[in-house]
C-alpha atoms as a PDB file:
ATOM      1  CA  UNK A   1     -12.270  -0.758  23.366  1.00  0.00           C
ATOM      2  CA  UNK A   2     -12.237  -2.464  19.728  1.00  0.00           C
ATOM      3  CA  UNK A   3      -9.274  -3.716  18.689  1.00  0.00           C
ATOM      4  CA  UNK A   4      -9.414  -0.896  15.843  1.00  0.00           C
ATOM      5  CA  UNK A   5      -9.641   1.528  18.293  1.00  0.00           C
ATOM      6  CA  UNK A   6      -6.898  -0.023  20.321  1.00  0.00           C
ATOM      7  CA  UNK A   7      -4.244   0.419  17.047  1.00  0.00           C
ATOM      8  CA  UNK A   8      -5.840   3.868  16.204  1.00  0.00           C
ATOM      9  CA  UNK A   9      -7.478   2.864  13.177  1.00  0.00           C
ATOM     10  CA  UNK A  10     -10.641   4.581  13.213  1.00  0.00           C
ATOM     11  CA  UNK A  11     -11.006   8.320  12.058  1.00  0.00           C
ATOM     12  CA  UNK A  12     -12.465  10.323   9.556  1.00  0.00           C
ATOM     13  CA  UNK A  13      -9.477  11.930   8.506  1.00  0.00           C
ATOM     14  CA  UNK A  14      -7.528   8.977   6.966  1.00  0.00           C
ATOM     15  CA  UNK A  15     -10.257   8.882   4.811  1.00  0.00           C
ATOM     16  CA  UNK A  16     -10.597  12.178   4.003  1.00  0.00           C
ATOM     17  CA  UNK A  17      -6.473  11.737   3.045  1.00  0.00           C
ATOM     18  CA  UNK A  18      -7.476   8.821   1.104  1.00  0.00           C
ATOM     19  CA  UNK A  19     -10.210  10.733  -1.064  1.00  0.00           C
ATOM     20  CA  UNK A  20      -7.277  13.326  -1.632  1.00  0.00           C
ATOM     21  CA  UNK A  21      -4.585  10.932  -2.166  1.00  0.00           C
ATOM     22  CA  UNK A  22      -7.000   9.720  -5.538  1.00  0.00           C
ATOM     23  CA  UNK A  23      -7.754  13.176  -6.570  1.00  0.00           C
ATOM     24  CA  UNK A  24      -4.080  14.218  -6.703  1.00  0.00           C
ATOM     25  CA  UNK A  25      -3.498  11.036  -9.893  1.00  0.00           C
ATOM     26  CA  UNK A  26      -2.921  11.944 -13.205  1.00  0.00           C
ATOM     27  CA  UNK A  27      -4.445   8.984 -16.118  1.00  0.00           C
ATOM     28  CA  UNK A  28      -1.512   7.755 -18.271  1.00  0.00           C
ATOM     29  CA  UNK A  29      -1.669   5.017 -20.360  1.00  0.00           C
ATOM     30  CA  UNK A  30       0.303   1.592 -19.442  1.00  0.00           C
ATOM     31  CA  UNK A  31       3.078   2.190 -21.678  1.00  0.00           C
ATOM     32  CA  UNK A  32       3.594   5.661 -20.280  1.00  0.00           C
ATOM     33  CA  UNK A  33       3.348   4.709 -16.793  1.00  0.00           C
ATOM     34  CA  UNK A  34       5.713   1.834 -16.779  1.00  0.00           C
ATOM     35  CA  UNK A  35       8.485   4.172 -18.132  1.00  0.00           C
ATOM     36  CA  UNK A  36       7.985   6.186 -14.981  1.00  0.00           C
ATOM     37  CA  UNK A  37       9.744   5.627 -11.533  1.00  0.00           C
ATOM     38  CA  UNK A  38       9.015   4.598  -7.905  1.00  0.00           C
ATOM     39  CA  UNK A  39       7.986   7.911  -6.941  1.00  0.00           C
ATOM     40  CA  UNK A  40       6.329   9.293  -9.803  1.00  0.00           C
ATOM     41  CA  UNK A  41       3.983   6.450  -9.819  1.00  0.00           C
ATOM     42  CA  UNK A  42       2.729   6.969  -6.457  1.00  0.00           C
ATOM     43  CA  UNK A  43       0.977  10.138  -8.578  1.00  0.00           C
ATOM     44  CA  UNK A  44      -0.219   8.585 -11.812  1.00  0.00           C
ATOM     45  CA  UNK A  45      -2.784   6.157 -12.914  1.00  0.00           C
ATOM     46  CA  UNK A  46      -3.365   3.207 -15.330  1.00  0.00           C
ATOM     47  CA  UNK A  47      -5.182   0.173 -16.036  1.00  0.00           C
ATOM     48  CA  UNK A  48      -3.800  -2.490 -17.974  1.00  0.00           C
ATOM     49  CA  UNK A  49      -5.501  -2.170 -21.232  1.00  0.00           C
ATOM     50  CA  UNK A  50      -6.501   0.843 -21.892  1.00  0.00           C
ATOM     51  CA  UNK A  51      -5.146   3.850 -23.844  1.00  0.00           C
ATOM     52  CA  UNK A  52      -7.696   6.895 -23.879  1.00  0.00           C
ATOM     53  CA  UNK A  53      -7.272   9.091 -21.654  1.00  0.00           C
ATOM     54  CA  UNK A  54     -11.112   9.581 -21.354  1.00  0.00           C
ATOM     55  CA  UNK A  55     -11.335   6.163 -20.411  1.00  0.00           C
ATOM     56  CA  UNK A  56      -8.632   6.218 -17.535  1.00  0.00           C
ATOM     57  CA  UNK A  57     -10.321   9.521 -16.435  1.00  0.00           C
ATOM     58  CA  UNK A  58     -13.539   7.836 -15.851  1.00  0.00           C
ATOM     59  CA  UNK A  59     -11.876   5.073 -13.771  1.00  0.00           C
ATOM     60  CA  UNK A  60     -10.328   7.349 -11.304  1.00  0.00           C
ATOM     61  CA  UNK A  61     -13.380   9.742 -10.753  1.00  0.00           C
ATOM     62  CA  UNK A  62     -15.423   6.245 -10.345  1.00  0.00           C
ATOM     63  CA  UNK A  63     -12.757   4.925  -7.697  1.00  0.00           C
ATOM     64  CA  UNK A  64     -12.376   8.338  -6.115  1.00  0.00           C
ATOM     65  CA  UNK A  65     -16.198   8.478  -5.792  1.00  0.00           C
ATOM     66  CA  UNK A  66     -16.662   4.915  -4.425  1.00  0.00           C
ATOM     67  CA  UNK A  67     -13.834   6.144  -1.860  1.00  0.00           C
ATOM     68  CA  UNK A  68     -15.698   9.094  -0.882  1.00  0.00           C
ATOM     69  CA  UNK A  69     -18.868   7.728  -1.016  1.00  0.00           C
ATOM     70  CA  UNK A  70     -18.290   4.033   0.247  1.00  0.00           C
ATOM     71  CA  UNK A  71     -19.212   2.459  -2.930  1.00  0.00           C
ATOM     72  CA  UNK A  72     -18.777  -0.980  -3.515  1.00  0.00           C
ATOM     73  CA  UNK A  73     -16.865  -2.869  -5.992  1.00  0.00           C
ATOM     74  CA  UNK A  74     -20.541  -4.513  -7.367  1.00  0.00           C
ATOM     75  CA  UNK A  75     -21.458  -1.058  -7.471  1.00  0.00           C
ATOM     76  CA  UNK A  76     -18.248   0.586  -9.139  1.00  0.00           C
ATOM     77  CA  UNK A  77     -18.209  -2.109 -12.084  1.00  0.00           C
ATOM     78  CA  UNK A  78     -21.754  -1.739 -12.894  1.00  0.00           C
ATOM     79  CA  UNK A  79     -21.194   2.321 -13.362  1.00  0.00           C
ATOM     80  CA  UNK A  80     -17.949   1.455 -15.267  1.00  0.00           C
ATOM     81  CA  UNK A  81     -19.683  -1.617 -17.397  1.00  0.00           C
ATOM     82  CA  UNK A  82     -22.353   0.483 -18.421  1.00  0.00           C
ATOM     83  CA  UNK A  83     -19.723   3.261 -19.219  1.00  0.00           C
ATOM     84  CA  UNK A  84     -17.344   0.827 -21.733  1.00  0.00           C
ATOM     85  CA  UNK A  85     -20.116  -0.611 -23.658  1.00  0.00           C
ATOM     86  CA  UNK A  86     -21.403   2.423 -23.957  1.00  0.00           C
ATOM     87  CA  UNK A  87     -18.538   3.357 -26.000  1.00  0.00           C
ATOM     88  CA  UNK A  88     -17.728   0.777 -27.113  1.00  0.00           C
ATOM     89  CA  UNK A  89     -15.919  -1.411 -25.174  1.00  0.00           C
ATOM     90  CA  UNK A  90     -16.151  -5.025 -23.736  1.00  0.00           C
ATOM     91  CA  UNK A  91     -17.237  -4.696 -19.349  1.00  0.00           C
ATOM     92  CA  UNK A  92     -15.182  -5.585 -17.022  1.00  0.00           C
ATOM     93  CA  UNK A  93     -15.669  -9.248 -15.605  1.00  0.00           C
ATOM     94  CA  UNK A  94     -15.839  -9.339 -11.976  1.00  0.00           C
ATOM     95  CA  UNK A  95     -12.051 -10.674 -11.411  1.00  0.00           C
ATOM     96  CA  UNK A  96     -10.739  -7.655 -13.294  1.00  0.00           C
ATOM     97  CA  UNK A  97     -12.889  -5.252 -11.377  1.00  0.00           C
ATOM     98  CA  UNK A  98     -11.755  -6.763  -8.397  1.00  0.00           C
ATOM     99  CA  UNK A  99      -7.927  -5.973  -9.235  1.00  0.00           C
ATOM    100  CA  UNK A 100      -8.744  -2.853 -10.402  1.00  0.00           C
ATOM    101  CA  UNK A 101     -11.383  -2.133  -7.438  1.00  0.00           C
ATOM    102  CA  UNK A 102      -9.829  -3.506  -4.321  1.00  0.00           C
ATOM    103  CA  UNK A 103      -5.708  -2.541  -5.151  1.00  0.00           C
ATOM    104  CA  UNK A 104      -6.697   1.093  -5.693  1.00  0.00           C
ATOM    105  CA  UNK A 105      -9.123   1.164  -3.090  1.00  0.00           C
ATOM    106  CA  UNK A 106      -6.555  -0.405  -0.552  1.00  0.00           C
ATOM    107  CA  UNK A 107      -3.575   1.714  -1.891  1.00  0.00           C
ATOM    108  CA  UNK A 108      -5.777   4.842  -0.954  1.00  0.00           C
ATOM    109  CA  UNK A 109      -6.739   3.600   2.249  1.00  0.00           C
ATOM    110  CA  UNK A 110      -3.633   2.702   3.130  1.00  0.00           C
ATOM    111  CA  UNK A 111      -1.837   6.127   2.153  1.00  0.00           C
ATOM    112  CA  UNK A 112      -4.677   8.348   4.486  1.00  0.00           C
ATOM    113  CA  UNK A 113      -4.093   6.022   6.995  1.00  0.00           C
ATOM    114  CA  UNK A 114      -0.120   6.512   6.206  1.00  0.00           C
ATOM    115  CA  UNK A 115      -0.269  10.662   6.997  1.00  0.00           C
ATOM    116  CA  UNK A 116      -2.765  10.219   9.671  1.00  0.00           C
ATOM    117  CA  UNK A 117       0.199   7.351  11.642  1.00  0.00           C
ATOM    118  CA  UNK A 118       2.784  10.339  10.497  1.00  0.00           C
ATOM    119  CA  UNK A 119       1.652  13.292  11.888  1.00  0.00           C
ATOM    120  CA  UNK A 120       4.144  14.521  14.451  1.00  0.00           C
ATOM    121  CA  UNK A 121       1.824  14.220  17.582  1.00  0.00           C
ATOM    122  CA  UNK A 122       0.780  10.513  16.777  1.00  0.00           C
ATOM    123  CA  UNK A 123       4.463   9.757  15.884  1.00  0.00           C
ATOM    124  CA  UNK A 124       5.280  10.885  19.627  1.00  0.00           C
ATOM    125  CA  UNK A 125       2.870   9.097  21.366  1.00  0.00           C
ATOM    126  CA  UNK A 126       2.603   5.712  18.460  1.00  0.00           C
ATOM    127  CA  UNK A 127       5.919   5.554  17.943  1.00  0.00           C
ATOM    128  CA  UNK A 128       5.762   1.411  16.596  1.00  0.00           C
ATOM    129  CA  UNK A 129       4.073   0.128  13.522  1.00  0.00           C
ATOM    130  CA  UNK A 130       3.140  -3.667  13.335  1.00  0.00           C
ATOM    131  CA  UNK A 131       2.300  -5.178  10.221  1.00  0.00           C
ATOM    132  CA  UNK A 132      -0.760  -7.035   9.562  1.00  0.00           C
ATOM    133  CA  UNK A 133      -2.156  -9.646   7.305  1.00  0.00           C
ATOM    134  CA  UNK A 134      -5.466 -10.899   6.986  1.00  0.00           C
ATOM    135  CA  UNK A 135      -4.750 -13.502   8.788  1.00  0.00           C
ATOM    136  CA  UNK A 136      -6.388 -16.584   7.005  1.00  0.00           C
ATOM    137  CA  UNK A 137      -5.873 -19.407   3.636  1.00  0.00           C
ATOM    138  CA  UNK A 138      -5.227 -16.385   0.922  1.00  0.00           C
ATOM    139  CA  UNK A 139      -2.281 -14.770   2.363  1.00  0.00           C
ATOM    140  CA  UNK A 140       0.883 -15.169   0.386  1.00  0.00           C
ATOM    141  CA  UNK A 141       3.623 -16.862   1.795  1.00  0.00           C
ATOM    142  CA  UNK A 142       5.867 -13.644   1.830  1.00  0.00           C
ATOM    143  CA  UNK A 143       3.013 -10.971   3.237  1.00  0.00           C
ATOM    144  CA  UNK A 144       2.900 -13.851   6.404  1.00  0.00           C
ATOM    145  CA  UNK A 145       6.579 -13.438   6.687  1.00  0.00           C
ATOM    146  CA  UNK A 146       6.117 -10.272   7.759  1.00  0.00           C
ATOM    147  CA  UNK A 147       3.022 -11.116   9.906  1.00  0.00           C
ATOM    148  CA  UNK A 148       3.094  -9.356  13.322  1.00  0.00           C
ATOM    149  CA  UNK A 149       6.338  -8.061  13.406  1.00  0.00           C
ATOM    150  CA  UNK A 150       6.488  -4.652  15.092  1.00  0.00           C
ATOM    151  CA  UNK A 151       9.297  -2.088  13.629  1.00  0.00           C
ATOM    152  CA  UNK A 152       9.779   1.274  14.884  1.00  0.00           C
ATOM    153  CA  UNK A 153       7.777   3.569  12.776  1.00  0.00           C
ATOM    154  CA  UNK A 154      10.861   5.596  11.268  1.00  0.00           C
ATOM    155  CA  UNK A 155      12.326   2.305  10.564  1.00  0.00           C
ATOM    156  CA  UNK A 156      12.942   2.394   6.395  1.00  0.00           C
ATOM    157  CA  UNK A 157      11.509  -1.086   6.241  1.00  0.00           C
ATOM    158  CA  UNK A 158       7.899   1.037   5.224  1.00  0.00           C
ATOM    159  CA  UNK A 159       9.735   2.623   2.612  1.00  0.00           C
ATOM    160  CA  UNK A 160       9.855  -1.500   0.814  1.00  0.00           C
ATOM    161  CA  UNK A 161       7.258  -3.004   3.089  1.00  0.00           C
ATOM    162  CA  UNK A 162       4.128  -0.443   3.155  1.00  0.00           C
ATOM    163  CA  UNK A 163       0.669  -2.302   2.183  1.00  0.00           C
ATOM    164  CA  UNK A 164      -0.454  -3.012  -0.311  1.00  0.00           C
ATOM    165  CA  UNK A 165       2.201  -5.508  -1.374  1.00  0.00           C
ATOM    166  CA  UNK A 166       0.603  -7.034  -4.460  1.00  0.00           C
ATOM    167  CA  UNK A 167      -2.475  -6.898  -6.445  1.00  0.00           C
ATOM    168  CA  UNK A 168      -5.827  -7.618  -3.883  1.00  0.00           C
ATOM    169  CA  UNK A 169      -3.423  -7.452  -1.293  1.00  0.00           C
ATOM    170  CA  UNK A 170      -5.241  -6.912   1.777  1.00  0.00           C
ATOM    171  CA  UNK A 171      -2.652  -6.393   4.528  1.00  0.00           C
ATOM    172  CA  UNK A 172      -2.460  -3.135   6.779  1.00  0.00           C
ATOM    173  CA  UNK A 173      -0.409  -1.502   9.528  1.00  0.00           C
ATOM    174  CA  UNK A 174      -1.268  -0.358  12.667  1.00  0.00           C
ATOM    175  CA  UNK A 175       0.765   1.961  15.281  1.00  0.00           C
ATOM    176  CA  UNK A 176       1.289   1.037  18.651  1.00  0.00           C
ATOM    177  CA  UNK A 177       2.251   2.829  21.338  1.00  0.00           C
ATOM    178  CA  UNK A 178       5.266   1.879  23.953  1.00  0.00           C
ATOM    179  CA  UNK A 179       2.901  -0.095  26.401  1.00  0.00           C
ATOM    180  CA  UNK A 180       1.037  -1.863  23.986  1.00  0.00           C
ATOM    181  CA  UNK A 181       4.351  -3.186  22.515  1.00  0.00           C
ATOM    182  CA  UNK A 182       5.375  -4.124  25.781  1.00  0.00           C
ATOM    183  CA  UNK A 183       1.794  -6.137  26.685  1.00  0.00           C
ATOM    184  CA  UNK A 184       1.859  -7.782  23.566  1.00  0.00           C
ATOM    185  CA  UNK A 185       5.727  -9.567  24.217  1.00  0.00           C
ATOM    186  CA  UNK A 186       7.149  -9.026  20.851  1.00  0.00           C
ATOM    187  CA  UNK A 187      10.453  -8.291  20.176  1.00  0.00           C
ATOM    188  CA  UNK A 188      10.877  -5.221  17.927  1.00  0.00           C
ATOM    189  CA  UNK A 189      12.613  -5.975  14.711  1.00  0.00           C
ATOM    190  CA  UNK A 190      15.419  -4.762  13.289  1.00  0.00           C
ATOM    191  CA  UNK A 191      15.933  -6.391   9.798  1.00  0.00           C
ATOM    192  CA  UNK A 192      13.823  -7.162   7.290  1.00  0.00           C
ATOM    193  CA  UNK A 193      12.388 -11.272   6.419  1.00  0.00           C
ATOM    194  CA  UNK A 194      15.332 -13.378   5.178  1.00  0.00           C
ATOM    195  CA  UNK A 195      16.332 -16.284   4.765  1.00  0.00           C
ATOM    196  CA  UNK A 196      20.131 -17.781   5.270  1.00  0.00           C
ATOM    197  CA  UNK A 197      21.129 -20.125   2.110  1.00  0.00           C
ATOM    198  CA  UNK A 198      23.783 -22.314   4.355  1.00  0.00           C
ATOM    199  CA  UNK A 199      25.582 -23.190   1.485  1.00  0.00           C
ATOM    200  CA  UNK A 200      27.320 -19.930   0.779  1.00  0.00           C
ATOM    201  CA  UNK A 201      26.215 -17.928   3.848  1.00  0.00           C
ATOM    202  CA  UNK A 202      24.346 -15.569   1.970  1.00  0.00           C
ATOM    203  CA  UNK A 203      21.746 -13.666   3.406  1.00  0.00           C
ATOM    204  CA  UNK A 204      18.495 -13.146   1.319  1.00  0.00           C
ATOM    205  CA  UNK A 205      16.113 -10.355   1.532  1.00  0.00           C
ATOM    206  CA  UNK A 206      12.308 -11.310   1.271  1.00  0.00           C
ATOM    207  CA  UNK A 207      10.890  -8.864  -1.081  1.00  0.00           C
ATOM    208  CA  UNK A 208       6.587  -7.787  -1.608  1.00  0.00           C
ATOM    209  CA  UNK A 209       5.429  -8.410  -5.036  1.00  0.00           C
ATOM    210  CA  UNK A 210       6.795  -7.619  -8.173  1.00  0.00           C
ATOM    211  CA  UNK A 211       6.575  -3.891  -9.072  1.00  0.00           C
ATOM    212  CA  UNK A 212       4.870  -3.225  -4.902  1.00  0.00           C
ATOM    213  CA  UNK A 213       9.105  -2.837  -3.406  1.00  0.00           C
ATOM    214  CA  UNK A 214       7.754   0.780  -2.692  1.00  0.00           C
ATOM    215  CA  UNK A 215       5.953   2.879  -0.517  1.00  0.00           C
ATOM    216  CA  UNK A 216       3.505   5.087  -2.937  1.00  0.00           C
ATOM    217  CA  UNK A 217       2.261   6.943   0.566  1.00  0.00           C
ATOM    218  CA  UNK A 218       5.810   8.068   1.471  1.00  0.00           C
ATOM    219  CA  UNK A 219       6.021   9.504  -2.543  1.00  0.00           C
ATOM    220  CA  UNK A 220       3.055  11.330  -2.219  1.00  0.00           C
ATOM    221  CA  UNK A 221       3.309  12.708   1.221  1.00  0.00           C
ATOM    222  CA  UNK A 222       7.322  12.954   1.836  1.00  0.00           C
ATOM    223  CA  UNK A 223       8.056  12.774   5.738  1.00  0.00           C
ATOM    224  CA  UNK A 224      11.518  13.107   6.575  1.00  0.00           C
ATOM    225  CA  UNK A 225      12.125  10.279   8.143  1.00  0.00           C
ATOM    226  CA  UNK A 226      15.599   9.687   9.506  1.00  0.00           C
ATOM    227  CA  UNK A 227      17.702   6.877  10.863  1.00  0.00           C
ATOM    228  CA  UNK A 228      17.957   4.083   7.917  1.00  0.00           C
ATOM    229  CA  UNK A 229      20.329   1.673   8.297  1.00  0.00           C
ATOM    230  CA  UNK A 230      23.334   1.412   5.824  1.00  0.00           C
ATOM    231  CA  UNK A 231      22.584  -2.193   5.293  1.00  0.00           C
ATOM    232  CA  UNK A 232      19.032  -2.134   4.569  1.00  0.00           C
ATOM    233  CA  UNK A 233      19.313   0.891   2.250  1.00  0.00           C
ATOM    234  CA  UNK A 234      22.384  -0.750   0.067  1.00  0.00           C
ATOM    235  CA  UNK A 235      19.808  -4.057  -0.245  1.00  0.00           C
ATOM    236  CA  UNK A 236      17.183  -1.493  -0.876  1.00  0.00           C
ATOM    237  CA  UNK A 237      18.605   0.526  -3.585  1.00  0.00           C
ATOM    238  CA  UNK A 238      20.211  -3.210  -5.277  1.00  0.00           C
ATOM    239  CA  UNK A 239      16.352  -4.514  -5.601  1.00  0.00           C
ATOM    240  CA  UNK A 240      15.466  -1.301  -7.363  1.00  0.00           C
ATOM    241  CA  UNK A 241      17.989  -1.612  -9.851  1.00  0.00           C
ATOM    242  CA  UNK A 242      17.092  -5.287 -10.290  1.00  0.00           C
ATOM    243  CA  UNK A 243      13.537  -3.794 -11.242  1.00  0.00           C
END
């Protein structure tokens, strides 16, 4: 058995979920959408630099159609390049498109594979996510902080710590079940990264990416999950203040 098979990552339906997931945003334009909160912007979407609505329109159907049609990003900017100078705007240089290409493609990804985890029969039988990077030179220093660390899956750590964490981020999470926690000898955590600062005592939170210290899958789909600790949650609702 692969080791995607093993963490019940293969499937057609997560991304089926993911196509849907894209077809369910609305185009706004940047100012617009940074007005909105958490949870509304788990249904909208922008790109930094553009205003029509045309524009943003044609962005989405291009990303939903390279998700439902396993595009690639060389593909996708070449459509959209030929699209912007046609009217009249500069192409995207391959950087940009891979922001703009690999973020929402991950995002979408990772929100199917979100629903398919939460379904009520996998939830019974998977009841552990572990969080995974990809493992080599590129990962930030606070996505490896979270490296391998297995959390029950109603644990509200997803609701901060859900992939993607950042722009290109390319980390995931996979469910385990009960034995496979138990072959693989780590502890199940309970608290989120921190670190101690010994001078006053104070314990400090380690945080994704600016503007990522949410979990768009959980806004769009809306399990109830239960069972959040008071601590987390007060930490929780102080960072979203502080953004």
């Amino acid at each position: 058995m692969s080791e995607k098979a093993e963490y019940g990552l293969t499937g057609d339906f997560i991304f089926k979920e993911a196509v849907e997931f894209l077809k369910k945003k609305k185009p706004l334009a940047a100012e617009e959408y940074q007005t909105l909160s958490d949870e509304c912007r788990a249904k909208a979407f922008s790109v930094s630099g553009y205003t029509s609505i045309e524009i943003l329109q044609k962005f989405l159907d291009e990303l939903t159609e390279a998700c439902e049609q396993g595009k690639t990003q060389r593909e996708f900017r070449e459509t959209m390049n030929d699209f912007l100078e046609r009217n009249g705007y500069q192409g995207l240089n391959p950087f940009h498109s891979d922001v703009i290409f690999r973020t929402n493609m991950q995002t979408a990804y990772n929100a199917g594979h979100y629903k398919s985890m939460t379904q009520p029969e996998t939830m019974r039988l998977r009841p552990y996510w572990k969080y995974m990077t990809a493992g080599d030179g590129n990962v930030r220093e606070t996505h490896a902080r979270m490296d391998g660390r297995i959390y029950r899956a109603d644990d509200p750590i997803w609701k901060v710590w859900y992939p993607p964490n950042g722009f290109r981020c390319r980390c995931t999470v996979v469910s385990m079940t009960e034995k496979q926690v138990q072959r693989s000898g780590i502890p199940v955590s309970k608290a989120p990264p921190y670190d101690v600062d010994y001078s006053t005592g104070e314990i400090i939170y380690r945080y994704p990416d600016k503007g990522f210290s949410n979990n768009p899958a959980l806004d769009a789909w809306k399990p109830d999950f239960t069972g959040i600790d008071s601590g987390l949650k007060k930490a929780y609702r102080s960072r979203k203040r502080e953004n």
